[in-house]
N, C-alpha and C. Protein backbone atom coordinates (compact mmCIF):
# COMPACT_ATOMS: atom_id res chain seq x y z
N UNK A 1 91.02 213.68 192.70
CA UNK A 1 91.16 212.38 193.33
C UNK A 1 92.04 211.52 192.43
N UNK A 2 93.13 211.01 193.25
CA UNK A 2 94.32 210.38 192.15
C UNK A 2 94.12 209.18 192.48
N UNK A 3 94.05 208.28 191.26
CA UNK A 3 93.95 206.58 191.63
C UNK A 3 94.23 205.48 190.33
N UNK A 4 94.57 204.72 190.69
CA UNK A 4 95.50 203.92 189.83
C UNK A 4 96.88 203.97 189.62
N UNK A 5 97.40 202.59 189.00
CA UNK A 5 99.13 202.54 189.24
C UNK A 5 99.18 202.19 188.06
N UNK A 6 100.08 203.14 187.69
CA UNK A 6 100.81 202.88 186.16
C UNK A 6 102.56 202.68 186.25
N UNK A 7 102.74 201.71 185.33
CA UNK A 7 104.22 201.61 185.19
C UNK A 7 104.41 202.53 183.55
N UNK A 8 106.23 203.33 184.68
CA UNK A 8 106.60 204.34 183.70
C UNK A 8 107.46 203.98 183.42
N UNK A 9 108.63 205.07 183.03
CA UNK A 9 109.94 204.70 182.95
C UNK A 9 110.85 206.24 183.14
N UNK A 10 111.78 206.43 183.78
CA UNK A 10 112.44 207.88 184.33
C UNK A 10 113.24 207.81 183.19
N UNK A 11 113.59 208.51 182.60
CA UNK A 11 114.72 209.07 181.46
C UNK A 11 116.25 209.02 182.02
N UNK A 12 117.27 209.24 181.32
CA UNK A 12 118.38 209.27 181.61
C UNK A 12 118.95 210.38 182.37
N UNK A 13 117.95 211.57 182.72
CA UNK A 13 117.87 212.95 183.55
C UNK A 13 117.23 212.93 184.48
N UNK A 14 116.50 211.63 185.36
CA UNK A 14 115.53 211.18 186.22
C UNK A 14 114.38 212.24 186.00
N UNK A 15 113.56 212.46 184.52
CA UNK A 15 112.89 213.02 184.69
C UNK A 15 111.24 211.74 184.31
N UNK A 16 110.41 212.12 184.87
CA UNK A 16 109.37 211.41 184.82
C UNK A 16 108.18 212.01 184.41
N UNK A 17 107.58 211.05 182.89
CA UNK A 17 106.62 212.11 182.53
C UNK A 17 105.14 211.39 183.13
N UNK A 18 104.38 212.33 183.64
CA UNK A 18 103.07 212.45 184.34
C UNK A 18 102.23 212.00 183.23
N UNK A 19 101.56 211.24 183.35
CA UNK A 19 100.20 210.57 182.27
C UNK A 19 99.28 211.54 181.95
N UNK A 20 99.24 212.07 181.46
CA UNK A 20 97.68 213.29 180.67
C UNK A 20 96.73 212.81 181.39
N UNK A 21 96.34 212.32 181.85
CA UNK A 21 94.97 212.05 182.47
C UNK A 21 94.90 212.41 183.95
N UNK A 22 96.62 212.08 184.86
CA UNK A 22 96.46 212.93 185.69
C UNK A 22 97.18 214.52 185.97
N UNK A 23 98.18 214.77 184.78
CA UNK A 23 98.71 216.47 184.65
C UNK A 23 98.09 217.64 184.84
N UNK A 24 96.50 217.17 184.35
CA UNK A 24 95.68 218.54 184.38
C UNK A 24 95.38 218.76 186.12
N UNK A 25 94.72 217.68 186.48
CA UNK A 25 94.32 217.45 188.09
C UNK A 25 95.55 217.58 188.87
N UNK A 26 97.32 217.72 188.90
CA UNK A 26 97.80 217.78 189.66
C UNK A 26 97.95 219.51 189.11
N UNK A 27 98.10 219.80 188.48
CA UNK A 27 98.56 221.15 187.93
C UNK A 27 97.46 222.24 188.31
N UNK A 28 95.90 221.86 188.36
CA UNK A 28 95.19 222.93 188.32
C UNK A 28 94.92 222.37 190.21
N UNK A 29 95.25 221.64 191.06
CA UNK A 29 94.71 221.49 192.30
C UNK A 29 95.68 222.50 192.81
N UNK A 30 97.11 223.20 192.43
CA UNK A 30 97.51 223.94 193.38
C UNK A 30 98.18 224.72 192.88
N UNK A 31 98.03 225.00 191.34
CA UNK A 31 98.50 226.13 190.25
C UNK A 31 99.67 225.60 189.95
N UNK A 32 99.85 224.58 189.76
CA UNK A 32 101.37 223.69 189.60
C UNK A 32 102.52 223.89 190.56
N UNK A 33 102.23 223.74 191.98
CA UNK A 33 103.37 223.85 192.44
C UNK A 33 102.75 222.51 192.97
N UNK A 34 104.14 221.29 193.45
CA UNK A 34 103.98 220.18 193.38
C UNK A 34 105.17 219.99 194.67
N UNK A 35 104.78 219.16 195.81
CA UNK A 35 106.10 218.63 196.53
C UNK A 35 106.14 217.13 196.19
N UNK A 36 107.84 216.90 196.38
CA UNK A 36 107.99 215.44 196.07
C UNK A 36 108.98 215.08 197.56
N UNK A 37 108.38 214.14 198.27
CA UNK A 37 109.45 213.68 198.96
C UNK A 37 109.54 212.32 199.86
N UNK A 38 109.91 211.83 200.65
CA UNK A 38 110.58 211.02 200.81
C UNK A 38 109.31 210.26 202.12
N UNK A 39 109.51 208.90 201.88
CA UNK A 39 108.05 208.02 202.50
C UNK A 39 108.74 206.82 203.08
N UNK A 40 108.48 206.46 204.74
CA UNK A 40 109.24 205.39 204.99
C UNK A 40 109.33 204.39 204.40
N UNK A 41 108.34 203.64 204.02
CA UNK A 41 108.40 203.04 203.24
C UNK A 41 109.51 202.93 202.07
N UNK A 42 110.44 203.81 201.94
CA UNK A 42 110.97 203.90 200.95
C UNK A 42 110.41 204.14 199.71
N UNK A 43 109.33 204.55 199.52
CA UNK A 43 108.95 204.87 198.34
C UNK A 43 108.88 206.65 198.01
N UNK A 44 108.57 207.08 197.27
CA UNK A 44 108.10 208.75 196.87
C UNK A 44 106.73 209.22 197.34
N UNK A 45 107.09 210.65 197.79
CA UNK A 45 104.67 211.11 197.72
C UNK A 45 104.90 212.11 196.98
N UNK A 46 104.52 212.46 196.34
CA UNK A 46 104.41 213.37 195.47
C UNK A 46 102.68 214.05 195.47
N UNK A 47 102.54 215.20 196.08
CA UNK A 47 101.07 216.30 196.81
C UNK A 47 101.14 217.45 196.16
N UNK A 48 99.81 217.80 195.61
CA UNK A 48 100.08 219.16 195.09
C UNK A 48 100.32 219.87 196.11
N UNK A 49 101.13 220.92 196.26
CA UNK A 49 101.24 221.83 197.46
C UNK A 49 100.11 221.84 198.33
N UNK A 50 99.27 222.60 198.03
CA UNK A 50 98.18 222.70 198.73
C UNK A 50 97.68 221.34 199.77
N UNK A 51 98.11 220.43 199.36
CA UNK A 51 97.25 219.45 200.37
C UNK A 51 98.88 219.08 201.31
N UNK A 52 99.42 219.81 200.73
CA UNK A 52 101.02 218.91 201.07
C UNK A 52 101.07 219.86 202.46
N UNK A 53 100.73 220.79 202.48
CA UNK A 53 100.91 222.39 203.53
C UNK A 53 100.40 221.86 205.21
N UNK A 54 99.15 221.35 205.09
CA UNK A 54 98.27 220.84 206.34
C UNK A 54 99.83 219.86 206.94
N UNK A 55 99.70 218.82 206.16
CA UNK A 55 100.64 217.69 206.58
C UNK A 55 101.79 218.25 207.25
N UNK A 56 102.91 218.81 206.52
CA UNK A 56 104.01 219.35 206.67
C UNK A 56 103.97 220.65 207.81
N UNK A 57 102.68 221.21 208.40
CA UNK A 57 102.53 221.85 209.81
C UNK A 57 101.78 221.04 210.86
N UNK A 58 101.62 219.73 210.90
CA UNK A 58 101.52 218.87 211.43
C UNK A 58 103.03 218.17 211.95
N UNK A 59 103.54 217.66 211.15
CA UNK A 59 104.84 217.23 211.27
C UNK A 59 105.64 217.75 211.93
N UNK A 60 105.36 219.69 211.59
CA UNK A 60 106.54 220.34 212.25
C UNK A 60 105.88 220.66 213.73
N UNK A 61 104.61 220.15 214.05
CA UNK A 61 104.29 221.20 214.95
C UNK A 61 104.78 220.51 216.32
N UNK A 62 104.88 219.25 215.94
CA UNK A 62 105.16 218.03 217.39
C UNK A 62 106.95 218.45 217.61
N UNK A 63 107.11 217.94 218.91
CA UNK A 63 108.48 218.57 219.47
C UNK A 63 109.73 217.95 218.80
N UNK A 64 110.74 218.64 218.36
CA UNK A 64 111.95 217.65 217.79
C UNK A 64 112.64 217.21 218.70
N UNK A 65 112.94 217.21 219.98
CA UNK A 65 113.13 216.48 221.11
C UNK A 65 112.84 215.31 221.47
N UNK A 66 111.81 214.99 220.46
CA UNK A 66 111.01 213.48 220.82
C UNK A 66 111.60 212.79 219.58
N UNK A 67 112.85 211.70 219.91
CA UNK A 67 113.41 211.24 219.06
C UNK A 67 112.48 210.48 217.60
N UNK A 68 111.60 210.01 217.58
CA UNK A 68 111.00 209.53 216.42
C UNK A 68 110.35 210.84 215.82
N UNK A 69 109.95 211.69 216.76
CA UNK A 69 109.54 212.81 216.02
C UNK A 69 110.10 213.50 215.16
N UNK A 70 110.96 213.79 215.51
CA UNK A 70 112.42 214.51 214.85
C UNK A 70 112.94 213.77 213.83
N UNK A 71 112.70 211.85 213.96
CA UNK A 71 113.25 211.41 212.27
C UNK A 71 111.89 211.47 211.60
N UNK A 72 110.43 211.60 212.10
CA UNK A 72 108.98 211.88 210.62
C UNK A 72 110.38 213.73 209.93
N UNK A 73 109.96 214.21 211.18
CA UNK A 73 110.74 215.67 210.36
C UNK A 73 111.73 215.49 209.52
N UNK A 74 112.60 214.81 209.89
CA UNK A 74 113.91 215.09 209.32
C UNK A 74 113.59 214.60 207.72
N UNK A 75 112.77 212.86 207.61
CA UNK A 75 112.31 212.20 206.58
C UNK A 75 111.48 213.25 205.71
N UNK A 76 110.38 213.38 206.06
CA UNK A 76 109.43 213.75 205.67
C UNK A 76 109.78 215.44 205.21
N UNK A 77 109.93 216.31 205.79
CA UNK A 77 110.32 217.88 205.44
C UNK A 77 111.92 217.83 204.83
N UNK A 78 112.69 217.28 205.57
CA UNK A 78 114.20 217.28 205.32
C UNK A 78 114.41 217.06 203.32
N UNK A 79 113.53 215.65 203.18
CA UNK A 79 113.41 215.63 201.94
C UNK A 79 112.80 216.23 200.87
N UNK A 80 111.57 217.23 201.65
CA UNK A 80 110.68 217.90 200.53
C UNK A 80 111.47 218.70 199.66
N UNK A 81 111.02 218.67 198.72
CA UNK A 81 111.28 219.28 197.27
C UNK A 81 109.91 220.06 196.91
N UNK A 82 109.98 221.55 196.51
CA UNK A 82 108.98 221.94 196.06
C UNK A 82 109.59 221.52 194.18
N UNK A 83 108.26 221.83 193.95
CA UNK A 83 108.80 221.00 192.00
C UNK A 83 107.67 221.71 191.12
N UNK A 84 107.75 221.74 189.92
CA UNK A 84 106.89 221.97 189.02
C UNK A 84 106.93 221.07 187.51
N UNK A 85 105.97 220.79 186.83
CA UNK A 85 106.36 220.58 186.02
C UNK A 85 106.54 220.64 184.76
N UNK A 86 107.46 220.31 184.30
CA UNK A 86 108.32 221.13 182.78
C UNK A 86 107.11 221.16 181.80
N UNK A 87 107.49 222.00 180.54
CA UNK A 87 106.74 221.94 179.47
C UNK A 87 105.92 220.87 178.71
N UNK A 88 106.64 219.96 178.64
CA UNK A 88 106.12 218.55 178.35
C UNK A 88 105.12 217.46 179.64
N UNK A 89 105.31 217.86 181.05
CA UNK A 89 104.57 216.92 181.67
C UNK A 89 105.87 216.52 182.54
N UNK A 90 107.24 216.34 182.49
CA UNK A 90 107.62 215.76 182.77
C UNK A 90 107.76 216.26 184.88
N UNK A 91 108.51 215.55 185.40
CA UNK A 91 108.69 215.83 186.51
C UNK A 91 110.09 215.13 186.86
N UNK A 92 111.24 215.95 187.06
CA UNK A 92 112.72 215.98 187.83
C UNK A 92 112.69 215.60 189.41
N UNK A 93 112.92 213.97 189.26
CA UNK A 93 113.57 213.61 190.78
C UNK A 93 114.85 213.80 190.86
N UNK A 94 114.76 214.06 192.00
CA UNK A 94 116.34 214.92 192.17
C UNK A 94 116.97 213.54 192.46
N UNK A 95 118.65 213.57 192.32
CA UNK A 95 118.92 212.04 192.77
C UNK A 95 119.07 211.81 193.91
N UNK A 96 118.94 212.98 195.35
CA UNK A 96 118.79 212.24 196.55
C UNK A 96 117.62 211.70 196.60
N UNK A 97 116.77 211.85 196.27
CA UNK A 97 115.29 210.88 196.29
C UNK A 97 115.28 210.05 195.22
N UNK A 98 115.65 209.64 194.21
CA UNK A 98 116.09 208.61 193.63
C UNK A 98 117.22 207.75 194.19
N UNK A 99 118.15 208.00 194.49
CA UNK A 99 118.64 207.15 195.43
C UNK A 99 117.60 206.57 197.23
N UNK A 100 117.37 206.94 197.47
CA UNK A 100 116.42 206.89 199.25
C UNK A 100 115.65 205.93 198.29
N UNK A 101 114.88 206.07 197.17
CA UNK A 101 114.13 205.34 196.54
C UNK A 101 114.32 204.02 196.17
N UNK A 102 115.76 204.05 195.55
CA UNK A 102 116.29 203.07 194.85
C UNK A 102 115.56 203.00 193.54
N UNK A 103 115.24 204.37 192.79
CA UNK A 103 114.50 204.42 191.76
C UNK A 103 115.08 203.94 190.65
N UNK A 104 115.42 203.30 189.47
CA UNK A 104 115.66 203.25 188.24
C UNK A 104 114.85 203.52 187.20
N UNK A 105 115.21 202.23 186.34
CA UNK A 105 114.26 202.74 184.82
C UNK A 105 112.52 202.87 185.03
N UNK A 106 112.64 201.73 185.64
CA UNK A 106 111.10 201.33 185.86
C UNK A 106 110.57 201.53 187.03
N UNK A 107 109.59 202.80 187.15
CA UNK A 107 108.55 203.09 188.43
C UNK A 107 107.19 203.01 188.21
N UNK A 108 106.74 202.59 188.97
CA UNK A 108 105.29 202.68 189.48
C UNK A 108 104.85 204.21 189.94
N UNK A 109 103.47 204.63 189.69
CA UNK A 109 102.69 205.55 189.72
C UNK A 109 101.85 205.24 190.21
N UNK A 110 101.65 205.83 191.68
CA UNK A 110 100.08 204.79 192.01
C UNK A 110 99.38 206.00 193.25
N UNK A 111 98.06 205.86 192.36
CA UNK A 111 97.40 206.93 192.90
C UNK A 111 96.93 206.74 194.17
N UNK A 112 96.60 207.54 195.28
CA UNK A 112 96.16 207.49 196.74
C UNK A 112 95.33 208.41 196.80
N UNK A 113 94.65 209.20 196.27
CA UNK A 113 93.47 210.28 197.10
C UNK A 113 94.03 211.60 196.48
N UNK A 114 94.70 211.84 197.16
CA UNK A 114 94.80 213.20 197.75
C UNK A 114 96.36 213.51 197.22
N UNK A 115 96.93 211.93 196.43
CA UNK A 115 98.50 212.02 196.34
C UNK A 115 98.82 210.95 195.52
N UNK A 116 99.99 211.33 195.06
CA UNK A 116 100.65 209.65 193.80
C UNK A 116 102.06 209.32 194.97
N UNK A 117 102.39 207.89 195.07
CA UNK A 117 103.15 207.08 195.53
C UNK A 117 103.94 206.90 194.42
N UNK A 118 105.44 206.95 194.66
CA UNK A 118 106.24 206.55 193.36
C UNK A 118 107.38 205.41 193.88
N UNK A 119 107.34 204.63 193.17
CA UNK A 119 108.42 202.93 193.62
C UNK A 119 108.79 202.47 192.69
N UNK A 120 110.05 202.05 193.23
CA UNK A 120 110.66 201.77 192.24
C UNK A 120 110.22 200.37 191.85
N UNK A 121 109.99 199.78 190.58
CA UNK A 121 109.88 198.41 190.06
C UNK A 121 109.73 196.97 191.42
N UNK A 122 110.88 196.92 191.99
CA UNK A 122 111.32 196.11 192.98
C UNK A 122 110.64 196.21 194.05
N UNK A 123 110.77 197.33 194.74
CA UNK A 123 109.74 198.22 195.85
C UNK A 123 108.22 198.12 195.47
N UNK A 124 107.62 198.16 194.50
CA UNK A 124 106.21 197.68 194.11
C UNK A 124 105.59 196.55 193.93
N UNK A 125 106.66 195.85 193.37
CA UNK A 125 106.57 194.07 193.61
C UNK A 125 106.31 193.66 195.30
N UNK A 126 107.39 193.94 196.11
CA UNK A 126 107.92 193.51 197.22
C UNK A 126 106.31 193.81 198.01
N UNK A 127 105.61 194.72 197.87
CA UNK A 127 104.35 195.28 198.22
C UNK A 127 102.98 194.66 198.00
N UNK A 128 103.25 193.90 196.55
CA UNK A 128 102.44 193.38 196.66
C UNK A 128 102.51 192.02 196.79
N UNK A 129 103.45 191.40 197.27
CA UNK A 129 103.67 190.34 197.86
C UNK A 129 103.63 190.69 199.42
N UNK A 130 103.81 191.34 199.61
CA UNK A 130 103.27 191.68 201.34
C UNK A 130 102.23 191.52 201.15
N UNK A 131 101.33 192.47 200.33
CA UNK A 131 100.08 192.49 200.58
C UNK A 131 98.98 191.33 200.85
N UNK A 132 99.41 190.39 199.52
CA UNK A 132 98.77 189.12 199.16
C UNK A 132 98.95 188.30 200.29
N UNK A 133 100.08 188.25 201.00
CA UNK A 133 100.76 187.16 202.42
C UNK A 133 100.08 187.55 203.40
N UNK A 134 98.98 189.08 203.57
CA UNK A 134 97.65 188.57 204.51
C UNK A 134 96.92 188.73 203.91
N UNK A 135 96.68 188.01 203.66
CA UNK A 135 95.05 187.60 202.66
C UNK A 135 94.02 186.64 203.96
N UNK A 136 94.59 186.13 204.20
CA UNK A 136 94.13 185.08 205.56
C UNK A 136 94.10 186.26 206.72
N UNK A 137 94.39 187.49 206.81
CA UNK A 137 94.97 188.29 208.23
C UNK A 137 93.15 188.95 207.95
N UNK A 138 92.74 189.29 209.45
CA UNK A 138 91.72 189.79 209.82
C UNK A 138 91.62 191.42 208.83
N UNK A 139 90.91 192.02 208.35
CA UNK A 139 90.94 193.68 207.94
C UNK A 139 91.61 194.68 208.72
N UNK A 140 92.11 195.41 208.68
CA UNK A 140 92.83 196.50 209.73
C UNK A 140 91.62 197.38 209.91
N UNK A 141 91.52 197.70 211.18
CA UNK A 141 90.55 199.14 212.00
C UNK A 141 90.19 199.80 211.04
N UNK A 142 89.20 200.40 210.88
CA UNK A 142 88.32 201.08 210.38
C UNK A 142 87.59 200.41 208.97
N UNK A 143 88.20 199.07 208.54
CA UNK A 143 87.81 198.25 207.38
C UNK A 143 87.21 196.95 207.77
N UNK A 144 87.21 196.43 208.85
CA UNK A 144 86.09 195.88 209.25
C UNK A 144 85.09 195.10 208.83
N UNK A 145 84.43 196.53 208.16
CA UNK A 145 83.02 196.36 207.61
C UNK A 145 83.13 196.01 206.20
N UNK A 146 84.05 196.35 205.38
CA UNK A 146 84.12 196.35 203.92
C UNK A 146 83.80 195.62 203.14
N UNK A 147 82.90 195.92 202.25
CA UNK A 147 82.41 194.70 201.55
C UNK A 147 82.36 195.03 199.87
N UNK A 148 83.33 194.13 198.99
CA UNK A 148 83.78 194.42 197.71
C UNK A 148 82.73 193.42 197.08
């Protein structure tokens, strides 16, 4: 279970090193094979394989004839990257997903469940200024009930 957002920083080889605390848990959930790819949002998902597999025969299974269908595919699979990572921890975004990203020095790491979200500096800000601007807005479906 991946959770929390850490600010990193990508190297001059867009490589990004994974925090020790979550390397072991992405590495042993699917024997280190890792996809990284591309989120409307403009941000990164980065899934150990294994959970990444369900999704990605979901995606493909709906018709590519159905124009929005065909851009989740094109987004979503078009960009996958299978990945592993290097000796040290680190992890290689390739620069078409650093560019789609608008990634630079400074990214965010931010855990979701089942997956890490990667944004760039700007893109993580911008988010949570969305976020905060409904603060006054009713809970979305299925949150309702929530009580912190």
């Amino acid at each position: 279970m991946f959770q929390g957002a850490t600010e990193l920083s990508l190297d001059l080889k867009g490589r990004l090193a994974i925090p020790a605390r979550h390397r072991e848990a992405l590495v042993s959930a699917s024997g280190g094979q890792l996809v990284l790819t591309a989120h409307p949002d403009h941000c990164l998902l980065l899934y150990p394989a294994s959970a990444w597999e369900p999704i990605r025969a979901k995606v493909l299974a709906v018709s590519s004839l159905d124009k929005r269908s065909a851009s989740y595919q094109r987004l979503l699979v078009g960009y996958a990257n299978d990945e592993t990572l290097d000796s040290t921890g680190r992890l290689l975004i390739s620069p078409a997903l650093r560019k789609f990203a608008q990634l630079e020095k400074q990214v965010w790491l931010i855990g979701q469940g089942s997956h890490f979200e990667i944004w760039s500096d700007a893109g993580w800000q911008r988010q949570q200024e969305a976020f905060l601007g409904m603060a006054d807005e009713p809970l979305p479906p299925g949150l309702e009930d929530l009580a912190l």
